[in-house]
Protein backbone atom coordinates (compact mmCIF):
# COMPACT_ATOMS: atom_id res chain seq x y z
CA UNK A 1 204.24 38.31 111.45
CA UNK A 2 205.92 35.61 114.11
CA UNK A 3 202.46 35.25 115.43
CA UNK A 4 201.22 34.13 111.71
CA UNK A 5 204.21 32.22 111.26
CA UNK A 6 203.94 30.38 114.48
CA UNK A 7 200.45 29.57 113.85
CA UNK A 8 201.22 28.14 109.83
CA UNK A 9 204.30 26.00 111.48
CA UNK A 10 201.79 24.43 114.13
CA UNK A 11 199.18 23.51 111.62
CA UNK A 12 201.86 22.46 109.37
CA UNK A 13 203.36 19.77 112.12
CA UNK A 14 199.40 18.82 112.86
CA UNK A 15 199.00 18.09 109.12
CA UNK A 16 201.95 15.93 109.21
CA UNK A 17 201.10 14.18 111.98
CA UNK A 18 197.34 13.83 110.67
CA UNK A 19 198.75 12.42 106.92
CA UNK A 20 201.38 10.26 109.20
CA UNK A 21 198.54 8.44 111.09
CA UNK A 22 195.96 8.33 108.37
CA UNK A 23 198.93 6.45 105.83
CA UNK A 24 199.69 3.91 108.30
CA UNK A 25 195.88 3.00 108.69
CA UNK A 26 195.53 2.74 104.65
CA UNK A 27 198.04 0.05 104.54
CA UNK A 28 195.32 -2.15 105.28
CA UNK A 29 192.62 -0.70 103.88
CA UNK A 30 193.80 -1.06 100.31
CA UNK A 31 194.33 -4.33 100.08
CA UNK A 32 198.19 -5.13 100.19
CA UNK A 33 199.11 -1.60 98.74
CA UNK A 34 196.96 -2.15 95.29
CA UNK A 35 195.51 0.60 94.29
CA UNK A 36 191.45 0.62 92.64
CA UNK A 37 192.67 0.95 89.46
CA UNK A 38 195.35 -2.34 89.40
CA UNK A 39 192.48 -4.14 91.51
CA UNK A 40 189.55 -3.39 88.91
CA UNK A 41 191.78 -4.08 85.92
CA UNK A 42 192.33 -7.70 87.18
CA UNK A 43 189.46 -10.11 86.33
CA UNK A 44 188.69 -13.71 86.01
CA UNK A 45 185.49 -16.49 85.12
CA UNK A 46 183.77 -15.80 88.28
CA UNK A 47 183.96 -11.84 87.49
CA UNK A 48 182.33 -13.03 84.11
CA UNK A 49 179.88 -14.93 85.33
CA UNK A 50 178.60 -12.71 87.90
CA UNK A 51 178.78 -9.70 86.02
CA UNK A 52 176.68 -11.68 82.94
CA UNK A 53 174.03 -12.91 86.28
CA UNK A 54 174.07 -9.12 87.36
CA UNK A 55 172.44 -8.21 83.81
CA UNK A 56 170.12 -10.71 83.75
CA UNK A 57 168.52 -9.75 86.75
CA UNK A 58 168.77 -6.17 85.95
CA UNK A 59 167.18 -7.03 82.52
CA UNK A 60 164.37 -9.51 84.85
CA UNK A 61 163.35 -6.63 86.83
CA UNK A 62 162.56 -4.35 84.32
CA UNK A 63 160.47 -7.13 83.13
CA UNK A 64 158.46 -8.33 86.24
CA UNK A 65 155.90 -5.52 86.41
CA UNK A 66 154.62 -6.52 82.81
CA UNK A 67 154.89 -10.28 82.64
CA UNK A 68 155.36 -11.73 85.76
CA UNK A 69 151.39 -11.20 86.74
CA UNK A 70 150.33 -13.54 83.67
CA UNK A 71 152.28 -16.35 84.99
CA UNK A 72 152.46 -16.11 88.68
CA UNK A 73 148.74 -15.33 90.12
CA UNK A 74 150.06 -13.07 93.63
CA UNK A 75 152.02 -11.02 91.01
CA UNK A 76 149.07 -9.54 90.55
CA UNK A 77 149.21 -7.79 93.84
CA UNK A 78 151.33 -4.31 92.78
CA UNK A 79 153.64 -4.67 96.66
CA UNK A 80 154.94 -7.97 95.91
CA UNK A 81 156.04 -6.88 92.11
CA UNK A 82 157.85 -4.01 94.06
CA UNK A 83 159.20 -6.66 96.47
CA UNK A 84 160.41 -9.01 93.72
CA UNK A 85 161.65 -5.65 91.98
CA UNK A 86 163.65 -4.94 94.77
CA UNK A 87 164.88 -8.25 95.76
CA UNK A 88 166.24 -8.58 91.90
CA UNK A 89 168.08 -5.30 92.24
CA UNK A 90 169.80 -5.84 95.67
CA UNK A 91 171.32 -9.60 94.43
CA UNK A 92 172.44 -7.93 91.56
CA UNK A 93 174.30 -4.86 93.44
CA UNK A 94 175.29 -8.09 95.75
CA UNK A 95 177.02 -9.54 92.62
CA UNK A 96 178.17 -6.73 91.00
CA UNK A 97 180.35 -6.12 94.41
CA UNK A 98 181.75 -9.71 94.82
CA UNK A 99 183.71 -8.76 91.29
CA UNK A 100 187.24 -7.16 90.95
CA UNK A 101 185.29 -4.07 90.06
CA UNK A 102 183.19 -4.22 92.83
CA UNK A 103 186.01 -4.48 95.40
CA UNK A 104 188.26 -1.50 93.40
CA UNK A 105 184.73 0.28 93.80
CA UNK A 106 184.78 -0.01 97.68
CA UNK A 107 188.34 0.79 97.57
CA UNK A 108 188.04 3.85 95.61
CA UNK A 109 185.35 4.74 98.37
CA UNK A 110 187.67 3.89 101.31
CA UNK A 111 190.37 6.59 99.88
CA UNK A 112 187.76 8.97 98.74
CA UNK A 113 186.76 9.28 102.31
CA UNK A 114 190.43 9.71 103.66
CA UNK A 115 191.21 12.21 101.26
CA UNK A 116 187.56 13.81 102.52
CA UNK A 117 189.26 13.86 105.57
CA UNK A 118 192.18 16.11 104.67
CA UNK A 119 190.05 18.92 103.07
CA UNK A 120 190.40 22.16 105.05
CA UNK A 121 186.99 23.72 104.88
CA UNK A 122 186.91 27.58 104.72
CA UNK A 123 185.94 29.39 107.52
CA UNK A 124 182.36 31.29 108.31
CA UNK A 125 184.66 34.41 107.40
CA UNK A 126 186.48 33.32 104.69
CA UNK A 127 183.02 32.07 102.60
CA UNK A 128 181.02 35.43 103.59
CA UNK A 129 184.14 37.44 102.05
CA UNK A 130 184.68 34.88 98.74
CA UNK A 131 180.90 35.30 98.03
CA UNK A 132 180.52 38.99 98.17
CA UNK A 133 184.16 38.87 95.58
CA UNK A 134 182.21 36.51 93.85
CA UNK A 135 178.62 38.79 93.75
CA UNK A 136 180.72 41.95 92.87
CA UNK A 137 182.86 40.28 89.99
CA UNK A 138 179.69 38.62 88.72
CA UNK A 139 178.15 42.22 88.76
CA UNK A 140 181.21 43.75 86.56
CA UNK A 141 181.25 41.30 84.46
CA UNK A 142 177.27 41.33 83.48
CA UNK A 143 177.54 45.05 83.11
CA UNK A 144 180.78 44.42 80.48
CA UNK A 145 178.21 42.14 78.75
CA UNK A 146 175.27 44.72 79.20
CA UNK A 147 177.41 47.14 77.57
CA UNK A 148 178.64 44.98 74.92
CA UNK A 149 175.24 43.59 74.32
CA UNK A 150 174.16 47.45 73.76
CA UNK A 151 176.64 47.32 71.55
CA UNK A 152 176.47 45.12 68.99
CA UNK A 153 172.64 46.10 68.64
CA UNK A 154 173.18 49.91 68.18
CA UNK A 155 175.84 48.21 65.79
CA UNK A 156 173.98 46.26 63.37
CA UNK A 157 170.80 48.27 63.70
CA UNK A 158 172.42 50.49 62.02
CA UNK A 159 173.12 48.01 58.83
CA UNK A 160 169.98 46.73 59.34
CA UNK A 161 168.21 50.35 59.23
C-alpha cells in the first residue's frame, strides 16, 4: 500500500514539475497570453482582403484544368496544369495563414501539441486487459440483443400467424 502510494506521490511531483516547465514555455508561444479563440475573433482589411484573394484562387484552380489550355498553349501539357494547380493552392494556404484566423489556427496547433504532451498512454498491460473487458461486454451485450431479437419475432409471429 506505501509502495503504491510512494509511487502515485512521485509521479504526482513529476507531473507538476512537467506542467511547471511546459507553462512557462507557453508564455511565449501564445502570443502575449491570447488565447486562439480572442486571436481569431479579431480581424481587420488585410484579413478581408486576403481571405476574399484566398477564394479566388481556390475558385481559379478548380478552373485551370478546363479553361486554362484554350488560352495558354503549354496548358495543354496535363504536369504543368497540376503545377499551376498546385502553385494556386499553396499561395492560397499562404494567405489564408497570414490572417487572424490563420495565426489562432497555428496557435490552436501549438497547445494541441502541449496538451499531446501530457496524455498518459496506457500501458501494454493495461490495453490487453481493457480490450478483452471490452470483447467480453461486447459479447453479453450481442447475446441480450440475440435474445431480444428472438424475441420480438416469436412475438409478432404470433400476431402475424
Amino acid at each position: 500500500m506505501s509502495n503504491n502510494q510512494d509511487n502515485l506521490e512521485t509521479k504526482l511531483s513529476d507531473a507538476k514539475a512537467v506542467a511547471g516547465g511546459m507553462l512557462s514555455k507557453d508564455k511565449h508561444v501564445s502570443a502575449g497570453n491570447n488565447s486562439a479563440v480572442e486571436v481569431a475573433k479579431t480581424g481587420s482589411i488585410k484579413d478581408l482582403i486576403l481571405w476574399l484573394l484566398a477564394a479566388v484562387l481556390l475558385i481559379g484552380a478548380t478552373l485551370v484544368n478546363q479553361y486554362l489550355p484554350g488560352y495558354w498553349q503549354p496548358a495543354n501539357d496535363v504536369w504543368v496544369r497540376i503545377g499551376i494547380i498546385v502553385a494556386l493552392i499553396v499561395v492560397a494556404v499562404v494567405c489564408l495563414a497570414l490572417t487572424h484566423q490563420g495565426r489562432a489556427f497555428k496557435i490552436l496547433l501549438k497547445d494541441a501539441a502541449v496538451e499531446l504532451r501530457r496524455v498518459t498512454w496506457p500501458s501494454k498491460d493495461e490495453t490487453f486487459q481493457y480490450t478483452w473487458q471490452v470483447i467480453v461486454v461486447i459479447a453479453i451485450v450481442g447475446f441480450f440483443v440475440w435474445l431480444l431479437d428472438n424475441f420480438f419475432n416469436w412475438f409478432v409471429g404470433i400476431f402475424i400467424g
